[in-house]
Protein backbone atom coordinates (compact mmCIF):
# COMPACT_ATOMS: atom_id res chain seq x y z
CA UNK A 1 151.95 145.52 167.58
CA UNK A 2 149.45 148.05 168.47
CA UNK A 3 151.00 151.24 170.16
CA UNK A 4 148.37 153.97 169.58
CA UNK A 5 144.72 154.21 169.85
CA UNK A 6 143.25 157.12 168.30
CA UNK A 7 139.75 158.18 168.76
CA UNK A 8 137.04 160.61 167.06
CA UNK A 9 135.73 163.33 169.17
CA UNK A 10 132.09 163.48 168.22
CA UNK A 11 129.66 161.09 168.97
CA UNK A 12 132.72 159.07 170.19
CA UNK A 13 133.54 160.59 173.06
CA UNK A 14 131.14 163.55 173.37
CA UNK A 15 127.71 163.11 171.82
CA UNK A 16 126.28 166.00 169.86
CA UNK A 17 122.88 166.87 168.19
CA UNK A 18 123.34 169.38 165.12
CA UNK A 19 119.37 170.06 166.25
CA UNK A 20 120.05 171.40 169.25
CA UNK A 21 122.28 174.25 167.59
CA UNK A 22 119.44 175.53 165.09
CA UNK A 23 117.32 175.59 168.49
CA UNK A 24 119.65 177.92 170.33
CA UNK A 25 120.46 179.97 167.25
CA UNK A 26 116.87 180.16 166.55
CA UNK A 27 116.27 181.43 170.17
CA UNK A 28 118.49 184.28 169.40
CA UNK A 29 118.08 185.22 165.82
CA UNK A 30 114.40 184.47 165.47
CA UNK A 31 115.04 182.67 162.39
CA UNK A 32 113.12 179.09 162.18
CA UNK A 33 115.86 176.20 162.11
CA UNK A 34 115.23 174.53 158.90
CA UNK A 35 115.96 178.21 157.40
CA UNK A 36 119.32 178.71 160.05
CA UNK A 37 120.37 174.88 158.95
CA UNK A 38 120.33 176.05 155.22
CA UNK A 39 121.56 179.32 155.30
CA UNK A 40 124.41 177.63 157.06
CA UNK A 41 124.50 174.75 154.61
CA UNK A 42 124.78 177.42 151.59
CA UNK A 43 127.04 179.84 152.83
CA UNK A 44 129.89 176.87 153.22
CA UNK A 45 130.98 178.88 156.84
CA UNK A 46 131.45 175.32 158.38
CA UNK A 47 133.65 173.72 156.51
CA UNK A 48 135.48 177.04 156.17
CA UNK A 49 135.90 177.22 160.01
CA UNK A 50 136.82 173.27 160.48
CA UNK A 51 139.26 173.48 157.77
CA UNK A 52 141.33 176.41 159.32
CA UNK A 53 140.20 178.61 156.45
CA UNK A 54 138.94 181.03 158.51
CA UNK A 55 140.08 182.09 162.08
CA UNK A 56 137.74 182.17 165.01
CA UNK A 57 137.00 186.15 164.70
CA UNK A 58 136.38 186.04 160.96
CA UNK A 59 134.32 183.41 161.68
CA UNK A 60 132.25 184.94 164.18
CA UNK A 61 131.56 187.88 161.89
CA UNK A 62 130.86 186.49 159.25
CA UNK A 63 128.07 183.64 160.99
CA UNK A 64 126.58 186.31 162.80
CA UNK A 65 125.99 188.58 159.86
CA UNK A 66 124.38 185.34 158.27
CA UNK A 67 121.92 185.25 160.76
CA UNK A 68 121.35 188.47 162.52
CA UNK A 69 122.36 187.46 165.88
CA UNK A 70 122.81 189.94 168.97
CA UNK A 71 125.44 188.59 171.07
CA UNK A 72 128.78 188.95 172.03
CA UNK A 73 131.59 186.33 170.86
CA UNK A 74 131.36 184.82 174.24
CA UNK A 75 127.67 184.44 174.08
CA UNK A 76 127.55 183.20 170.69
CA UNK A 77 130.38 180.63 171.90
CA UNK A 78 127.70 179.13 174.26
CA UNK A 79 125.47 179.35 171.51
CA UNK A 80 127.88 177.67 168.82
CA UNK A 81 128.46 174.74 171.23
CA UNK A 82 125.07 173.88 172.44
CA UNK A 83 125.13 170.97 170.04
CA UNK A 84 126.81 168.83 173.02
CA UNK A 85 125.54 166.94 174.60
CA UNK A 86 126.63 166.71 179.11
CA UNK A 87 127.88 163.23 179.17
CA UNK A 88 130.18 161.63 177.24
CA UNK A 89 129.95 158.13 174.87
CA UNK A 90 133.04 156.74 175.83
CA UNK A 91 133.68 156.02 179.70
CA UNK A 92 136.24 157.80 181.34
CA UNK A 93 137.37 153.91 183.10
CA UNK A 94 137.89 152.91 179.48
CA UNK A 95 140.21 155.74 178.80
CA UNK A 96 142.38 155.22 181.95
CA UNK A 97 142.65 151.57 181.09
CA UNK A 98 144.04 152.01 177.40
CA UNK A 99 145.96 155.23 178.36
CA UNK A 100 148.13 152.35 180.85
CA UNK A 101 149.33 150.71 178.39
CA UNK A 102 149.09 152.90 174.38
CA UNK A 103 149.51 156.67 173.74
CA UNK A 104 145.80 157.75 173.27
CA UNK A 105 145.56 159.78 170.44
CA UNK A 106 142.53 162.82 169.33
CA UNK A 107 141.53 162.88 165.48
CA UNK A 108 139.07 165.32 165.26
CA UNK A 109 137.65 167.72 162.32
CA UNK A 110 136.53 170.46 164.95
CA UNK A 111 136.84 173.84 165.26
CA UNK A 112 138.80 176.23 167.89
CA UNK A 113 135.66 177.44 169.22
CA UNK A 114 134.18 173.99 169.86
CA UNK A 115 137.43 172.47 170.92
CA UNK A 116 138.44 174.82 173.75
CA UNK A 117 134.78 174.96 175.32
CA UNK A 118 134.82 171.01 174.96
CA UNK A 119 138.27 171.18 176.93
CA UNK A 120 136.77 173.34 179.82
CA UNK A 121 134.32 170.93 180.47
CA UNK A 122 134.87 167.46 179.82
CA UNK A 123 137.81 165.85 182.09
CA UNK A 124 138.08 162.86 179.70
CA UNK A 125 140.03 165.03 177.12
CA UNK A 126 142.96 165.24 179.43
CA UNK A 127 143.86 162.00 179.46
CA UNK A 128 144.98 162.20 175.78
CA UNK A 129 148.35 162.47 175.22
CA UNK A 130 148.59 164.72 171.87
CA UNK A 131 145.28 166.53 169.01
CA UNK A 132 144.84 166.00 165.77
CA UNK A 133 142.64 168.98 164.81
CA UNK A 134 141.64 169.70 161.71
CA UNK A 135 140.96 173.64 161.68
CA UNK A 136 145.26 173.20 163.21
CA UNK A 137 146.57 170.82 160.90
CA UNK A 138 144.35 172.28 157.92
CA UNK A 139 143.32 169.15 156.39
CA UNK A 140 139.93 167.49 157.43
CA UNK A 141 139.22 163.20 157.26
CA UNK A 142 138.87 161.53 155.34
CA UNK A 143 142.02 163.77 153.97
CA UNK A 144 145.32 161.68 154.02
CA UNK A 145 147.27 164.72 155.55
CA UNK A 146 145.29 164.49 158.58
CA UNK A 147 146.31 160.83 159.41
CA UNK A 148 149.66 161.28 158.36
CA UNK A 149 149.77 164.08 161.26
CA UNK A 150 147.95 162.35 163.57
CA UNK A 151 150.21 158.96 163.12
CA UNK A 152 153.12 161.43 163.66
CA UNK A 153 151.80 162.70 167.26
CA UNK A 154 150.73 158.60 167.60
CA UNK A 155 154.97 158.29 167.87
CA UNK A 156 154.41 155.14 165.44
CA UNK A 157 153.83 153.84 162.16
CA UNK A 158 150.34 153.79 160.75
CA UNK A 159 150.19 149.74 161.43
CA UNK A 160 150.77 150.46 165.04
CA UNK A 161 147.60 152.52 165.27
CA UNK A 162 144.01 151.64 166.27
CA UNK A 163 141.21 153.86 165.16
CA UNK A 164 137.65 154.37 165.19
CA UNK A 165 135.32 156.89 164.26
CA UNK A 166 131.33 156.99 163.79
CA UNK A 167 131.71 157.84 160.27
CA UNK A 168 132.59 155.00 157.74
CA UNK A 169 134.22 156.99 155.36
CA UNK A 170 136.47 158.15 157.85
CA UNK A 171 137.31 154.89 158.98
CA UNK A 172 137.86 153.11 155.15
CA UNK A 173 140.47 156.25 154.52
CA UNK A 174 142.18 155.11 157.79
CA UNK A 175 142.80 151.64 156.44
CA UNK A 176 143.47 152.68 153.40
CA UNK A 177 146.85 154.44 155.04
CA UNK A 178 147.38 151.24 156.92
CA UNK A 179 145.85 152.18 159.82
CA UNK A 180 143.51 149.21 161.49
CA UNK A 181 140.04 150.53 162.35
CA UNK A 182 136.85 149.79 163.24
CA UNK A 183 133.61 152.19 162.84
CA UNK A 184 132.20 153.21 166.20
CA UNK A 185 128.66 152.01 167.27
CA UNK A 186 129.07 152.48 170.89
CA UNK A 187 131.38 151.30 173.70
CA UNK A 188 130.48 147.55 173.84
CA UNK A 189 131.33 147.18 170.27
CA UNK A 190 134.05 149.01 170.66
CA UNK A 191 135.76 147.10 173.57
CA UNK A 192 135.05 143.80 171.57
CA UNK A 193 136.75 144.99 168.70
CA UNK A 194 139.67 146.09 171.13
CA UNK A 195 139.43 142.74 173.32
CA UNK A 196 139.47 140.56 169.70
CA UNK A 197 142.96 142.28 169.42
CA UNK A 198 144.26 141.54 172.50
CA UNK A 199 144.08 145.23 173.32
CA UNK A 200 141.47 145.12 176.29
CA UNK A 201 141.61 142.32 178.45
């Protein structure tokens, strides 16, 4: 029986464009975005950050040396998280409903920077009961380390979790640790998938 559902963070429950990024980077660096998006792509800084390689000040440094940016860690926070997008993919009413009856669950490869701006703003986030981070637990999906930690803060075995994520691969390492899931294509899909289970009524 189903006792956890965890969720993705982007384009799950807060819908980003990587686009809008190179624009406000651009803005500030006067570097055209296709050249910020490979610079970026190169230098491996990303995945670095996500993977808790590198800690929010190193990080900083270093990206802003990559692109000549003026601004100030707070400024280049703003900058850094324009990606997101003001609403959110998942409804809020659908989050109340599950969180009555299964511990709800974050499985996320984010960053600190991202996370505690996304925190700040969108309300929805506290209604989960425990973060699966990936820049935290050092391990990104489709990693198996990262499920095992987030079916540890589920407070359940992997077969007692529900999952879903907009990226397949993500989702076919889930089941692969015994963890049903379904790949997210938006919130009707998603409550059909959770209704066919006898998780939504």
């Amino acid at each position: 029986m189903i006792q956890a559902i965890l969720f993705d963070l982007g384009n799950v429950i807060v819908p980003f464009e990587i686009e809008r990024g190179y624009r406000a980077m651009s803005e500030n660096c006067g570097l055209p975005e296709q050249e910020i998006a490979e610079r970026i792509r190169v230098s491996g800084l990303y995945g670095a950050y996500e993977s808790g390689q590198l800690d929010t000040a190193e990080f900083f440094d270093r990206f802003r040396d990559l692109l000549g940016m003026r601004c100030t860690m707070d400024q280049f926070r703003d900058i850094w998280s324009a990606i997101f997008l003001p609403h959110t993919t998942v409804s809020e009413k659908l989050i109340l409903t599950l969180k009555q009856r299964f511990r709800l669950v974050l499985l996320s490869n984010t960053n600190e920077m991202h996370f505690t701006w996304l925190r700040e703003r969108y309300p929805i986030l506290g209604h989960f009961d425990a973060f699966t981070l990936s820049w935290e637990e050092k391990s990104m999906k489709p990693d198996e380390r990262i499920y095992g930690a987030a079916v540890a803060n589920a407070k359940c075995t992997p077969e007692q979790c529900f999952f879903t994520d907009d990226i397949v691969r993500n989702i076919e390492a889930a089941r692969a640790f015994g963890i049903d899931a379904e790949p997210f294509t938006g919130e009707e899909y998603l409550r059909s998938q959770l209704s066919k289970r006898g998780l939504l009524s």
